[in-house]
C-alpha atoms as a PDB file:
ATOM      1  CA  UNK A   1      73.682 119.584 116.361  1.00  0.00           C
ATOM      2  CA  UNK A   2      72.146 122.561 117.980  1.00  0.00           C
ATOM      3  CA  UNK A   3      68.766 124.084 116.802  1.00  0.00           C
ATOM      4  CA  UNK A   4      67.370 121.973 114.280  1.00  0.00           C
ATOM      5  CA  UNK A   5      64.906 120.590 116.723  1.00  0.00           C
ATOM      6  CA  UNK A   6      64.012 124.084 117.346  1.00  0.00           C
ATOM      7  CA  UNK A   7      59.680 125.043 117.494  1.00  0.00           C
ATOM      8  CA  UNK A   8      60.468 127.103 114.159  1.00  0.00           C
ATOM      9  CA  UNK A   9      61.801 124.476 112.279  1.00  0.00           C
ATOM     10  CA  UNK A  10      59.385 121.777 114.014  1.00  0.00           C
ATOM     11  CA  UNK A  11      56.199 124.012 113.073  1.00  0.00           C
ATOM     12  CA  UNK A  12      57.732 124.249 109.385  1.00  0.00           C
ATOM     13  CA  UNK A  13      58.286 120.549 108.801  1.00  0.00           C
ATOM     14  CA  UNK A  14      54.392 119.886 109.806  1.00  0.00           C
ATOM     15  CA  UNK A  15      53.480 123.160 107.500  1.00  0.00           C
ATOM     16  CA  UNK A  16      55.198 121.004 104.957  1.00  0.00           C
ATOM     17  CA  UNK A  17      53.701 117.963 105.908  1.00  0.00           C
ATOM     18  CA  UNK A  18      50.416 118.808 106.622  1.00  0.00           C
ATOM     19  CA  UNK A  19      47.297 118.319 103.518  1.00  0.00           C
ATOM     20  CA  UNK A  20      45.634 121.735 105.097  1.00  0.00           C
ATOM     21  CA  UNK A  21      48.757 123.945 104.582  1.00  0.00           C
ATOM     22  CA  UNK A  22      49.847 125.390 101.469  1.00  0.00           C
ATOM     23  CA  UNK A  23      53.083 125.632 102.366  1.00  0.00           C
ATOM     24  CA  UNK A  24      55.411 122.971 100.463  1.00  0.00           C
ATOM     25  CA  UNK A  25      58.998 123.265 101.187  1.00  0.00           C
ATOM     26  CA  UNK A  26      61.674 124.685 103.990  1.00  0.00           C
ATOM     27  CA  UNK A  27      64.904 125.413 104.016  1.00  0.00           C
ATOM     28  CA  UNK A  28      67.354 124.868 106.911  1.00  0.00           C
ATOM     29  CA  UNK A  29      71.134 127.181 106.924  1.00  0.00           C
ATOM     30  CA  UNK A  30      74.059 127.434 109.296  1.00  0.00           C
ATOM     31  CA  UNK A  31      73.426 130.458 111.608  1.00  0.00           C
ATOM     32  CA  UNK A  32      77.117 131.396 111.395  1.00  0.00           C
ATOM     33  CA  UNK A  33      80.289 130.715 109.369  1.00  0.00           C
ATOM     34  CA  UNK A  34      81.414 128.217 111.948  1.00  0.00           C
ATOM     35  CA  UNK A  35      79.386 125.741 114.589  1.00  0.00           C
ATOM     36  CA  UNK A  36      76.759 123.327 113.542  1.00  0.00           C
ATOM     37  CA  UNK A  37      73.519 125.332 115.145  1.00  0.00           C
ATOM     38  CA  UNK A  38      70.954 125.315 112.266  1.00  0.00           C
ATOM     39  CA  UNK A  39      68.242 128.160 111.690  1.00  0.00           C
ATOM     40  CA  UNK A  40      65.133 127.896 109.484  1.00  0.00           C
ATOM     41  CA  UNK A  41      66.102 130.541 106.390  1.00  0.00           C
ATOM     42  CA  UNK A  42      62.714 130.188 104.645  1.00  0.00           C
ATOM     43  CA  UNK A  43      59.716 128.317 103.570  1.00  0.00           C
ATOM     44  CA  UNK A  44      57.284 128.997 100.616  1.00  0.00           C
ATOM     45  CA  UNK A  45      54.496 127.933  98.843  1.00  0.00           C
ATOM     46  CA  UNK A  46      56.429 127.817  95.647  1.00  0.00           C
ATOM     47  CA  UNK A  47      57.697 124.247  94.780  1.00  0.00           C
ATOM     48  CA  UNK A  48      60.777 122.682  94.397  1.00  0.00           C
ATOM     49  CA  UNK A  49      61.735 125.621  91.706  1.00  0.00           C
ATOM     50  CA  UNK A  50      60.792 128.073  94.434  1.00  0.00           C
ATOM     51  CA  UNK A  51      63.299 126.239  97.124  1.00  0.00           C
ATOM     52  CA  UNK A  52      66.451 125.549  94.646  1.00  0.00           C
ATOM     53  CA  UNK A  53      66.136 129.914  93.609  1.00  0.00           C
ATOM     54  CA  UNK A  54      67.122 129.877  97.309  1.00  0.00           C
ATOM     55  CA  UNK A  55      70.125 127.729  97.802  1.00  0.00           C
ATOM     56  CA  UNK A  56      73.079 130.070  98.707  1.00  0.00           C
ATOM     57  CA  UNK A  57      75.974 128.710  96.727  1.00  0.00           C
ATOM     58  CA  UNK A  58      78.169 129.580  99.564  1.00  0.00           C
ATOM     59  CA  UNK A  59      77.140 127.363 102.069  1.00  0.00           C
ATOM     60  CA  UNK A  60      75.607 124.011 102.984  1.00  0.00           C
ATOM     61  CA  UNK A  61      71.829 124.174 104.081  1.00  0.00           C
ATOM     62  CA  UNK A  62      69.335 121.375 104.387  1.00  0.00           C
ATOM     63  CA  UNK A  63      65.624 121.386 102.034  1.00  0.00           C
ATOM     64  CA  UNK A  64      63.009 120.015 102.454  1.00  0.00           C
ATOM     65  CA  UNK A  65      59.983 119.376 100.097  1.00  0.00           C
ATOM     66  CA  UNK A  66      56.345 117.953  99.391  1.00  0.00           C
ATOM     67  CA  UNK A  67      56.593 117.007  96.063  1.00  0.00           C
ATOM     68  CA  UNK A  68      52.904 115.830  94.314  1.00  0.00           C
ATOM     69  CA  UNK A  69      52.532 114.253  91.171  1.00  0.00           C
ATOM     70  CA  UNK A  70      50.565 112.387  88.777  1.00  0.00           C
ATOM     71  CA  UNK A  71      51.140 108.530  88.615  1.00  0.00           C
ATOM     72  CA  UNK A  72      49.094 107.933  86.452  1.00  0.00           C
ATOM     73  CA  UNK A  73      45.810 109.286  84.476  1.00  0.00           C
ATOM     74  CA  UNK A  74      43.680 107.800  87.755  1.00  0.00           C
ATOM     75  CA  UNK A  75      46.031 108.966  90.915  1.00  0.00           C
ATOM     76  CA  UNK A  76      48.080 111.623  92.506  1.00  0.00           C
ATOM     77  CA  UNK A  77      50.507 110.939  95.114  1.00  0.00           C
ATOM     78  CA  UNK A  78      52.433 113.186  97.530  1.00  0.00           C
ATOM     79  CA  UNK A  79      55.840 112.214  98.481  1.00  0.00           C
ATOM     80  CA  UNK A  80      58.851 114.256 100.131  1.00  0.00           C
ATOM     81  CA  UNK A  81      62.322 114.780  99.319  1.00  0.00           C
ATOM     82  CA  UNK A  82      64.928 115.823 102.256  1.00  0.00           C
ATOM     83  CA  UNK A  83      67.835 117.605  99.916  1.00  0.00           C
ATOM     84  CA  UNK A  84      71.532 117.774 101.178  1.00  0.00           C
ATOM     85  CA  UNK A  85      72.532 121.045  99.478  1.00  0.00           C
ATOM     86  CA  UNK A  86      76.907 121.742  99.478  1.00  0.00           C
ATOM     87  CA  UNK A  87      77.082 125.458  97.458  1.00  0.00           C
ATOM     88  CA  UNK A  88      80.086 125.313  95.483  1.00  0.00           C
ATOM     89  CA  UNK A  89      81.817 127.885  97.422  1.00  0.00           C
ATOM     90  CA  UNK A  90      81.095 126.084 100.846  1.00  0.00           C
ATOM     91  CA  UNK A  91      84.199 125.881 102.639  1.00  0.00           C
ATOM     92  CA  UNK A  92      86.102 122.710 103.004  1.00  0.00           C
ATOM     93  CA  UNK A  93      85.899 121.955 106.556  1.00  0.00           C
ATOM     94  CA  UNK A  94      81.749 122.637 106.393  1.00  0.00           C
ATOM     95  CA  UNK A  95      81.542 119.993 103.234  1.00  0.00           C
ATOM     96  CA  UNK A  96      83.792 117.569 105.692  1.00  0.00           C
ATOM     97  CA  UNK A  97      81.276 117.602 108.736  1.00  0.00           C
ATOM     98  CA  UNK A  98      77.931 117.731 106.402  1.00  0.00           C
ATOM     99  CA  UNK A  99      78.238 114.021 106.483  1.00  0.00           C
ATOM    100  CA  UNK A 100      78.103 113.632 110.047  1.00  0.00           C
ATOM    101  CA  UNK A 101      75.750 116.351 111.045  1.00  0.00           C
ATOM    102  CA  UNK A 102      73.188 115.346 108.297  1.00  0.00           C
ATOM    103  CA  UNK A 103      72.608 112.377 109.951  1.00  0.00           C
ATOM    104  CA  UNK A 104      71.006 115.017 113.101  1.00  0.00           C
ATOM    105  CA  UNK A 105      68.985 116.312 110.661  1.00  0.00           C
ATOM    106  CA  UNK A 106      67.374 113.104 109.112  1.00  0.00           C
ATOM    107  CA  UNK A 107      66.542 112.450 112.570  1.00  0.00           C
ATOM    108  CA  UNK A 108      64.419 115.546 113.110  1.00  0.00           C
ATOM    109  CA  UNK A 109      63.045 115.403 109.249  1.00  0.00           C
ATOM    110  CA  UNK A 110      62.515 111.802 109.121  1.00  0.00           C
ATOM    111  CA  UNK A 111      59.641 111.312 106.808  1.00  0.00           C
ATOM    112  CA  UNK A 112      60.928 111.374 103.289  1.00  0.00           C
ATOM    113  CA  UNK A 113      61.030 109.103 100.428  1.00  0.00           C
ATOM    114  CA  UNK A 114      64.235 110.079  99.157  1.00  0.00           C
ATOM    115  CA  UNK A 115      67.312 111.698  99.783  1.00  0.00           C
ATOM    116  CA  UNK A 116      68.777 114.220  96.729  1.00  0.00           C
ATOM    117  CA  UNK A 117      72.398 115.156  97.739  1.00  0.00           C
ATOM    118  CA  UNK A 118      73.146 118.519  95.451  1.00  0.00           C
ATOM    119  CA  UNK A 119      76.032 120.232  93.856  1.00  0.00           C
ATOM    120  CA  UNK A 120      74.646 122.056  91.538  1.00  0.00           C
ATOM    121  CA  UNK A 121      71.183 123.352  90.580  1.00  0.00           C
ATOM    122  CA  UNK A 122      70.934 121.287  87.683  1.00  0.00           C
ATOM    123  CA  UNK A 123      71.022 118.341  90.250  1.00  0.00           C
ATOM    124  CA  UNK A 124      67.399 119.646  91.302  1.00  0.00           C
ATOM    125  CA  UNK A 125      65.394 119.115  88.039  1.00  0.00           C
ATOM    126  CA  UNK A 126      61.630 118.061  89.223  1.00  0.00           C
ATOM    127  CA  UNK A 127      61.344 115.599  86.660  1.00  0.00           C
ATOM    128  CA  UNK A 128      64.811 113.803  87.504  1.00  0.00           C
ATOM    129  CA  UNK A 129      63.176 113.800  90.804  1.00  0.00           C
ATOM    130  CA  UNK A 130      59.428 112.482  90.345  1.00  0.00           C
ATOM    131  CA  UNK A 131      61.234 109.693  88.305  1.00  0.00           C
ATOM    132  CA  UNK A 132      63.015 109.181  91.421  1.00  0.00           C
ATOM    133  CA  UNK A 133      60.087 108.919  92.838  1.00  0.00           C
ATOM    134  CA  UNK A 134      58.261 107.072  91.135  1.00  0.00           C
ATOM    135  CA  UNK A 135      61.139 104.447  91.104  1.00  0.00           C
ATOM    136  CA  UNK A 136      61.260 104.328  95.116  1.00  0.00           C
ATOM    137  CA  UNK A 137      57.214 104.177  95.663  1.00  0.00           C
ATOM    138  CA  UNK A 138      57.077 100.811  94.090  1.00  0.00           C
ATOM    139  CA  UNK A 139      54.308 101.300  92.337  1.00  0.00           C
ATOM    140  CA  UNK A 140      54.230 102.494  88.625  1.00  0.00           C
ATOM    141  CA  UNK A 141      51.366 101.939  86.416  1.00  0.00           C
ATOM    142  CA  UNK A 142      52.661 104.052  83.583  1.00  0.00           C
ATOM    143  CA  UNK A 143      54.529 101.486  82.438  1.00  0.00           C
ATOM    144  CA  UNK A 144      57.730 103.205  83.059  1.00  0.00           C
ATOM    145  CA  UNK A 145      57.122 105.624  81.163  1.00  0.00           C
ATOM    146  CA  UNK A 146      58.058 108.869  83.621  1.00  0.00           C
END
């Protein structure tokens, strides 16, 4: 897969990882209707809400996300989310290869808790997603209770 260890996107996904920047989330599209070479299409400062607003639902594109919450009253922990976005309108044969050249991807944005593959925006809702979370990390002294 060309491009998606490019200096843009490399510089973004330590903007994203990185305590000192306040940028929280990046978003990776196809640079063309056909091909696998992947461009960075944004990043913000905005959240996860900020991210999904920019999901084309014509194509497949890769996220990227810092997500911080509350675990409890005492602690706040920062995790990231690597989202596997196929638009409704994506063409068939781009939904067919997303499975193999997600797997370049992961590679190149290895550090992430969890994996959210997405149909629909609905299948982004934070708190369906810090319950992930918190379900992964182990560690939940809420007793459960989200």
């Amino acid at each position: 897969m060309s491009g998606v260890d490019s200096p843009d996107i490399l510089a973004a996904y330590d903007a994203v990882r990185s305590d000192k920047d306040e940028t929280n989330w990046l978003l990776l599209s196809y640079a063309g209707a056909v091909g696998d070479k992947l461009v960075l299409s944004g990043t913000g400062k905005g959240g996860l809400a900020e991210l999904t607003s920019k999901l084309d639902d014509g194509q497949a594109q890769y996220g990227y996300a810092r997500m911080e919450y509350n675990n409890d009253s005492e602690s706040k922990r920062v995790k990231f989310i690597l989202i596997v976005w196929i638009g409704e309108g994506t063409k068939v044969m781009r939904k067919a290869r997303v499975s193999i050249e997600s797997g370049a991807v992961k590679r190149v944005l290895s550090h992430h808790s969890i994996q959210v593959d997405a149909r629909d925006r609905g299948d982004l809702d934070e708190k369906d997603i810090v319950a992930r979370l918190r379900r992964a990390g182990g560690a939940d002294y809420n007793g459960g209770r989200g």
